[in-house]
Every structure is written in C-alpha cells, then in structure tokens.
N, C-alpha and C. Protein backbone atom coordinates (compact mmCIF):
# COMPACT_ATOMS: atom_id res chain seq x y z
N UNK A 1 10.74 3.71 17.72
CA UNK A 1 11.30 3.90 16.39
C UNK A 1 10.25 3.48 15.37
N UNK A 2 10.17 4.29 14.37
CA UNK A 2 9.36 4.05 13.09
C UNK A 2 9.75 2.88 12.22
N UNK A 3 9.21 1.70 11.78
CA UNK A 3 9.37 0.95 10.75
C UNK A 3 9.21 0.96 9.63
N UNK A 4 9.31 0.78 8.43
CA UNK A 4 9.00 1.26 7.70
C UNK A 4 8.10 -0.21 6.98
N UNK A 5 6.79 -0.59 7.51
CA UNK A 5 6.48 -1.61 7.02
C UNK A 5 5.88 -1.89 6.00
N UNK A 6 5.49 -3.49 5.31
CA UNK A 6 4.56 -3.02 3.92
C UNK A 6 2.79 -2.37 3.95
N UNK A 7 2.32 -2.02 5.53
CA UNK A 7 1.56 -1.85 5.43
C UNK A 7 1.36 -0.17 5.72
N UNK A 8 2.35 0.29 5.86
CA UNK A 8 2.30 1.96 6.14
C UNK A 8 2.49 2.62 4.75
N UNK A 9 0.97 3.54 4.99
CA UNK A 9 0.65 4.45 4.01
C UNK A 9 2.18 5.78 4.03
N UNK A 10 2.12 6.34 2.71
CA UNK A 10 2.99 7.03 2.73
C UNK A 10 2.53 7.93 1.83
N UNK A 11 2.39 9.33 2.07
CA UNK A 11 1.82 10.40 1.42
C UNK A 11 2.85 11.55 1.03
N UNK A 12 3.29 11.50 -0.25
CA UNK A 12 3.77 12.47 -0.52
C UNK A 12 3.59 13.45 -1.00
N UNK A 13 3.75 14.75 -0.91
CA UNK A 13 3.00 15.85 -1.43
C UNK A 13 3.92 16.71 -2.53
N UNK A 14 3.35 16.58 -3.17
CA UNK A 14 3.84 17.02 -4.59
C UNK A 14 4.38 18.61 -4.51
N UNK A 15 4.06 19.24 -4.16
CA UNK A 15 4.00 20.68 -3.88
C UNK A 15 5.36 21.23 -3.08
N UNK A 16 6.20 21.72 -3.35
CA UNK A 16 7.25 22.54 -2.21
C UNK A 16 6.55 23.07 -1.28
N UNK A 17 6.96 23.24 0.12
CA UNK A 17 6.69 23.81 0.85
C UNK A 17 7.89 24.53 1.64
N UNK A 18 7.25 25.32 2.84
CA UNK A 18 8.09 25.88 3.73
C UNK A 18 9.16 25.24 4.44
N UNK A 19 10.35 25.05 4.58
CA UNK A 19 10.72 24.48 5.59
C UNK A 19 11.18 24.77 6.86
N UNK A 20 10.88 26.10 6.77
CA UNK A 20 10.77 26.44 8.16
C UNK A 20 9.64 26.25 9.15
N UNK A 21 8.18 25.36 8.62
CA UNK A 21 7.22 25.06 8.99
C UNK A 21 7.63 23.88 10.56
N UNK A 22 7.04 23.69 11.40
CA UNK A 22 7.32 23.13 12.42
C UNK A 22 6.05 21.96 12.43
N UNK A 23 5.82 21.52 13.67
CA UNK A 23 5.18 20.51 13.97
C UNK A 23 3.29 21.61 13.52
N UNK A 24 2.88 22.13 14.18
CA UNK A 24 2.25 22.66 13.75
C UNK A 24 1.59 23.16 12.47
N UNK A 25 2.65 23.39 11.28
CA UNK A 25 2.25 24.39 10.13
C UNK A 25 2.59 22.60 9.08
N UNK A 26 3.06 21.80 9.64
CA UNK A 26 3.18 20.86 8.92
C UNK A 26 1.67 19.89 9.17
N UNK A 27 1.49 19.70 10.41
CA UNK A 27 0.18 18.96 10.47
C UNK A 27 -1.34 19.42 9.83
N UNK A 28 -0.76 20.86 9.66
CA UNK A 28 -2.50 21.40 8.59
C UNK A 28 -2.08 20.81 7.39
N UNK A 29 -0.64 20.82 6.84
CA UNK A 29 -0.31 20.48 5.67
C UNK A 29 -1.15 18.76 5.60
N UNK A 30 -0.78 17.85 6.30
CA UNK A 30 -1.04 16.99 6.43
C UNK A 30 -2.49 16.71 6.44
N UNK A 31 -3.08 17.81 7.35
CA UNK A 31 -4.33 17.44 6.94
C UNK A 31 -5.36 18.02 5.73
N UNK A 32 -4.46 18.39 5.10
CA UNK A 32 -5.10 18.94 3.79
C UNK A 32 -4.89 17.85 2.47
N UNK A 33 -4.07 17.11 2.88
CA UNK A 33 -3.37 15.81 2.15
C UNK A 33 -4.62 14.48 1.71
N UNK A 34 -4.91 14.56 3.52
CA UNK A 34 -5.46 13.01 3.79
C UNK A 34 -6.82 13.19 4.48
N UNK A 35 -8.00 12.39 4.40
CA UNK A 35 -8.93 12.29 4.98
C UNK A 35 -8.88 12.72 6.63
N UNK A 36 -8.06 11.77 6.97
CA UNK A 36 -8.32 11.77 8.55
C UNK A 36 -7.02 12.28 9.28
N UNK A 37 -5.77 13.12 7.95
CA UNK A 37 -5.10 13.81 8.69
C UNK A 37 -4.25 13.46 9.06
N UNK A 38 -3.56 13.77 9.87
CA UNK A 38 -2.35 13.00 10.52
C UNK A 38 -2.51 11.70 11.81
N UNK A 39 -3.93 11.59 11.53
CA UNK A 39 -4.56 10.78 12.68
C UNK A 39 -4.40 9.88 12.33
N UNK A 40 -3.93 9.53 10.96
CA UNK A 40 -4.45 8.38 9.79
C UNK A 40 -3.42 7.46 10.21
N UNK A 41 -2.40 7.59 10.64
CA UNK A 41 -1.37 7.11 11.01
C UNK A 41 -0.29 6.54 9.64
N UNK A 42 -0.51 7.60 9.20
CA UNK A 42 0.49 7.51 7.84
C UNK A 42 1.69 8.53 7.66
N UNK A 43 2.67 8.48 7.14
CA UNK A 43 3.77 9.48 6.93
C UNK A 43 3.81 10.08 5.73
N UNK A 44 3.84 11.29 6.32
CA UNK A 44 3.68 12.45 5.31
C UNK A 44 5.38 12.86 4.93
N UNK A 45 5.32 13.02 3.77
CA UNK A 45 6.78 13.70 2.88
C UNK A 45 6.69 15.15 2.49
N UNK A 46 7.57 16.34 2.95
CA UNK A 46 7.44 17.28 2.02
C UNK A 46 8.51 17.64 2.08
N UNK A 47 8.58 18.81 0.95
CA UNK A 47 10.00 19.17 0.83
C UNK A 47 9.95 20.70 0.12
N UNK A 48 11.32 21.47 -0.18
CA UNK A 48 11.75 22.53 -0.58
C UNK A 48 11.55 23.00 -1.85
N UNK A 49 11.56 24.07 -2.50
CA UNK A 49 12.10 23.76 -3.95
C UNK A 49 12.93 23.76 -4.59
N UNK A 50 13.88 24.06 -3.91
CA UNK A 50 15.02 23.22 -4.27
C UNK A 50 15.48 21.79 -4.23
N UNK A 51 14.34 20.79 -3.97
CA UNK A 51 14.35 19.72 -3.72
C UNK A 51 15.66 18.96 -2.97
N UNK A 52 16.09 19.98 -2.28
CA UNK A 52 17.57 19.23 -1.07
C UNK A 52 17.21 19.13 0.03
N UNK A 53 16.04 19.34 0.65
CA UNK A 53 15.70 18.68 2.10
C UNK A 53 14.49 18.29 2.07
N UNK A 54 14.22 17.47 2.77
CA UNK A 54 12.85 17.19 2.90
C UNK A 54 12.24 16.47 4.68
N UNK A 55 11.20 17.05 4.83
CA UNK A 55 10.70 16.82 6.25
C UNK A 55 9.74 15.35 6.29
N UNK A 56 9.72 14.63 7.20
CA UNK A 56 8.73 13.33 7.23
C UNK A 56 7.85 13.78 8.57
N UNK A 57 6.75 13.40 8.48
CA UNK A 57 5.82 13.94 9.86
C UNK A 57 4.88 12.47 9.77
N UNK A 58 5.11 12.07 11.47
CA UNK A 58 4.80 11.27 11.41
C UNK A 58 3.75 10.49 12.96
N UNK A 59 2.83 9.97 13.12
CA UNK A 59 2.09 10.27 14.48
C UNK A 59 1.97 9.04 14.85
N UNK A 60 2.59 8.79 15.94
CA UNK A 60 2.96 7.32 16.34
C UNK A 60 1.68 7.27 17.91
N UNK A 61 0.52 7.98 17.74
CA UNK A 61 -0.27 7.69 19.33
C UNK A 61 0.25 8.03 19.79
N UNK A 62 1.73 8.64 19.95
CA UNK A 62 2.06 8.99 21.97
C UNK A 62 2.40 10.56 21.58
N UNK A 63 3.00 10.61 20.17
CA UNK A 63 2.73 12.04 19.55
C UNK A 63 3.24 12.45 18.26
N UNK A 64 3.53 13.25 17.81
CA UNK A 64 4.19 13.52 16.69
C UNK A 64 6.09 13.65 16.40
N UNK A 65 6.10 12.99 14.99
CA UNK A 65 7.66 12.80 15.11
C UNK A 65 8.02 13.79 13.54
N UNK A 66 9.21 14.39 13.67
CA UNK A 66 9.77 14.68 12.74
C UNK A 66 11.01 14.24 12.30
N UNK A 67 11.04 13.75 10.93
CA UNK A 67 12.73 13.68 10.75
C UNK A 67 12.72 14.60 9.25
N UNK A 68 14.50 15.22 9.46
CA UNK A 68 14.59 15.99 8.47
C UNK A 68 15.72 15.77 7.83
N UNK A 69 16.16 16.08 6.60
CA UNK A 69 17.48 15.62 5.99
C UNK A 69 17.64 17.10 5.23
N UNK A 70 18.71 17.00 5.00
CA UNK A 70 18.97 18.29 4.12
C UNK A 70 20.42 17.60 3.05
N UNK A 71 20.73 17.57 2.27
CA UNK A 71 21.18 17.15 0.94
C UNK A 71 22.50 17.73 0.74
N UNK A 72 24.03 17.48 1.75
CA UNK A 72 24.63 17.95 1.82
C UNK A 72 25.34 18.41 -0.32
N UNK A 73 25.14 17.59 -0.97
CA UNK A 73 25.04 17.67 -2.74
C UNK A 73 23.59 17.03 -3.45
N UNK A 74 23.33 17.71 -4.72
CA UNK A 74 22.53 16.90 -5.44
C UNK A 74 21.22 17.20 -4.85
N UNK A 75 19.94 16.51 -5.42
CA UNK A 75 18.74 16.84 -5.23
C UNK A 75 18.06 15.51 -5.21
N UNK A 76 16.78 15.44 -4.40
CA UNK A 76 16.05 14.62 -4.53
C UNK A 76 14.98 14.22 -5.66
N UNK A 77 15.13 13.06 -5.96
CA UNK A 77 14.11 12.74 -7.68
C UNK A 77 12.62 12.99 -6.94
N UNK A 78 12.07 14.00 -6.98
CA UNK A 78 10.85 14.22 -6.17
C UNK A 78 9.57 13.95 -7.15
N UNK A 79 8.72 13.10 -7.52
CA UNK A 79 8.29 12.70 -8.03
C UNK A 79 7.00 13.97 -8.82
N UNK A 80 6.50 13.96 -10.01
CA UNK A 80 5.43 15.17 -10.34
C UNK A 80 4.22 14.68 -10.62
N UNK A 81 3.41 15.70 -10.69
CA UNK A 81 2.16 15.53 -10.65
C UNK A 81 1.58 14.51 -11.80
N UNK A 82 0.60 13.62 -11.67
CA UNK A 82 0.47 12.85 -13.18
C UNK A 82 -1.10 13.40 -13.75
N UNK A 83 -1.73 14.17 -12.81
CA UNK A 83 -3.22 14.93 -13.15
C UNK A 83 -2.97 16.06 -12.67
N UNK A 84 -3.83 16.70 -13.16
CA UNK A 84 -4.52 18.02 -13.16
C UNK A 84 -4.60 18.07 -11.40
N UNK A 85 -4.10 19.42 -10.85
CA UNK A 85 -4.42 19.80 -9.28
C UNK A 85 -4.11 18.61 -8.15
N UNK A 86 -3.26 17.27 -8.69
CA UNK A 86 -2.92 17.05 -8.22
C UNK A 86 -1.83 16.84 -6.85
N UNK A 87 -2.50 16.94 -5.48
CA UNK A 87 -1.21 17.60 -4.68
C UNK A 87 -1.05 16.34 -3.86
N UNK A 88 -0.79 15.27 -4.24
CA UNK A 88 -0.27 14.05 -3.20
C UNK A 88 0.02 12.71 -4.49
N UNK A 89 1.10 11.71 -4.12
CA UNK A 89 0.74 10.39 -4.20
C UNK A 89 0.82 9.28 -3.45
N UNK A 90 0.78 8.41 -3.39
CA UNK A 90 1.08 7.56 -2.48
C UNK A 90 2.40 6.70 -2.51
N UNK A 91 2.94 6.72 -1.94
CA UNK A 91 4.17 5.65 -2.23
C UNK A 91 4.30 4.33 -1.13
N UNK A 92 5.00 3.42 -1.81
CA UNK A 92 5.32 2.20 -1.17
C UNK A 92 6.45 2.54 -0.36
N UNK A 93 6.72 1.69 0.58
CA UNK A 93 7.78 1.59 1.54
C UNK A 93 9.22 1.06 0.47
N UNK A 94 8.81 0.80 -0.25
CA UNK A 94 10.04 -0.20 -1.40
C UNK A 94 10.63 1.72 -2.16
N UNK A 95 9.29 2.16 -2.35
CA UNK A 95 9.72 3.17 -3.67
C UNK A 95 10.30 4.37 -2.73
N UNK A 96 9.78 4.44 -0.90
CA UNK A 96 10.57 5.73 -0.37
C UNK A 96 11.89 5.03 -0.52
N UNK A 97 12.31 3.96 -0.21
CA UNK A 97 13.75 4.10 -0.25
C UNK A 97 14.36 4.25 -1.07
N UNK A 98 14.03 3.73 -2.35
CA UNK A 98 14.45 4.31 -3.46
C UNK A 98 15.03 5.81 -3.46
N UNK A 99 13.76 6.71 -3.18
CA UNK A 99 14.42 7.63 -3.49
C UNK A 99 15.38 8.51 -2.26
N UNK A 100 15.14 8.04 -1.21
CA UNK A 100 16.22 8.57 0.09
C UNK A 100 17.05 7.74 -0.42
N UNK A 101 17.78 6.51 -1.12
CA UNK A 101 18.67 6.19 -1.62
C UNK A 101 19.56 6.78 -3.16
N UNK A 102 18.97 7.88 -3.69
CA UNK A 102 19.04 8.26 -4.26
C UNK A 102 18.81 8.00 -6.13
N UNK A 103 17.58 7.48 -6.17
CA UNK A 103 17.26 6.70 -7.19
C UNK A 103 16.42 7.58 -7.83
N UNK A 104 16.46 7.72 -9.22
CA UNK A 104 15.53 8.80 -9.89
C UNK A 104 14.79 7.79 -10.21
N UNK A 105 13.33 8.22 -9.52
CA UNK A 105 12.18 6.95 -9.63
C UNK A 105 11.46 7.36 -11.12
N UNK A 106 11.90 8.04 -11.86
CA UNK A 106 11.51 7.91 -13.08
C UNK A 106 12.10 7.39 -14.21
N UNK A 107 13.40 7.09 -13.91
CA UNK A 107 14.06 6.18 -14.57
C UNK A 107 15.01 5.08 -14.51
N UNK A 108 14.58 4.91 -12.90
CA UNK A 108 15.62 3.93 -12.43
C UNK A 108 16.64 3.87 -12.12
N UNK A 109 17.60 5.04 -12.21
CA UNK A 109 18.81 5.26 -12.59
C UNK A 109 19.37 6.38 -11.10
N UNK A 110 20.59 5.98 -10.68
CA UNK A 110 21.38 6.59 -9.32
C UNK A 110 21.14 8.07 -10.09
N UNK A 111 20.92 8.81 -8.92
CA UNK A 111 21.48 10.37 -9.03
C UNK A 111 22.90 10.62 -9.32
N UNK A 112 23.24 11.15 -9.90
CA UNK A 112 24.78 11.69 -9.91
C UNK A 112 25.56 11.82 -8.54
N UNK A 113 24.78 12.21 -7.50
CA UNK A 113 25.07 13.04 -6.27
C UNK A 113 25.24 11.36 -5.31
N UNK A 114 24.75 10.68 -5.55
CA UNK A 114 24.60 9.46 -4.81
C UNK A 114 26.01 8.55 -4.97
N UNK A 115 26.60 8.28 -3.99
CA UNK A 115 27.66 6.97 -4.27
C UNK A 115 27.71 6.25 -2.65
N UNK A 116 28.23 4.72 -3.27
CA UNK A 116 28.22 4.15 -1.78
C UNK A 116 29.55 3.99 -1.84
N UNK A 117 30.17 3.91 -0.46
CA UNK A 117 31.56 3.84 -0.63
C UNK A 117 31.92 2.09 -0.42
C-alpha cells in the first residue's frame, strides 16, 4: 500500500488528458512531466476535462500502480497554470488531500459537491 508521506513528490499535470489512457499511455505522460520519469518514484495526477475523474500512477519497484476515482457529483478544484507553458506543479501530501477532500485549493473553501455525513 502507498503512503502518502511528507517526503513523496507529487506531480500534477495541469493539462486534461485521456482517460482512457492505461498503464502505458500514462507512463510517457509521466515521463514527459519529470526528469527521471516514473522511475523517480513520485506520483503522478491527471485528469479529464471535465475535471470528475482523475488517474494517480504510481511505481512502487515491484511495478506500476493505478488508482482511479470518478466524481459520482461536482468537480475537482484542479489547480491552473501560474506561467506561461506550464504543464506540471508540485504538490504536498497536505495539499493532495485537500483537494480529494474536496477543497477548492484556491480559496480554501468545501466544494458544493462535498459533504461529510
């Protein structure tokens, strides 16, 4: 099982993509992201444009992992570009949960779509 610790890089890619992409069409993605790729041993984020699902790819040495969510309401606060041709940022382990918790990381504030019971 993946941890989500304070020392794991986390690469998110700004850009919609396919989601019908698999282990394969996601790891070029990945390595177009990051120096050393998915070798880097960091987790990669992408998602739709409709911003309601999003894929994590992730390479734990024994091989590659995917998890996927899809957004039964509402959309994910998917963060935008802050430069020019920018196609990645980095996020903290504090700020992914944020937003798989449904937090619009631009203003702090719950999604509409989000409630805990």
């Amino acid at each position: 099982m993946m941890g989500l610790t304070s020392h794991l890089r986390i690469f998110l890619c700004l850009e919609p993509c396919d989601m019908r992409k698999s282990y394969n069409g996601l790891v070029a993605l990945a390595d177009q992201l990051a120096k050393d790729g998915l070798k880097s041993g960091a987790l990669f984020l992408f998602t739709n444009k409709r911003r309601n699902r999003f894929q994590a790819l992730y390479y734990d040495h024994t091989g590659v992992c995917i998890l996927k969510k899809r957004l039964e309401l509402g959309t994910f606060s998917w963060p935008a570009a802050s430069k020019p041709n920018q196609q990645k940022i980095t996020l903290s382990p504090e700020a992914l949960n944020l937003l798989f918790d449904g937090v619009d990381l631009r203003n702090g504030t719950m999604r509409p779509w989000y409630e805990r019971d």
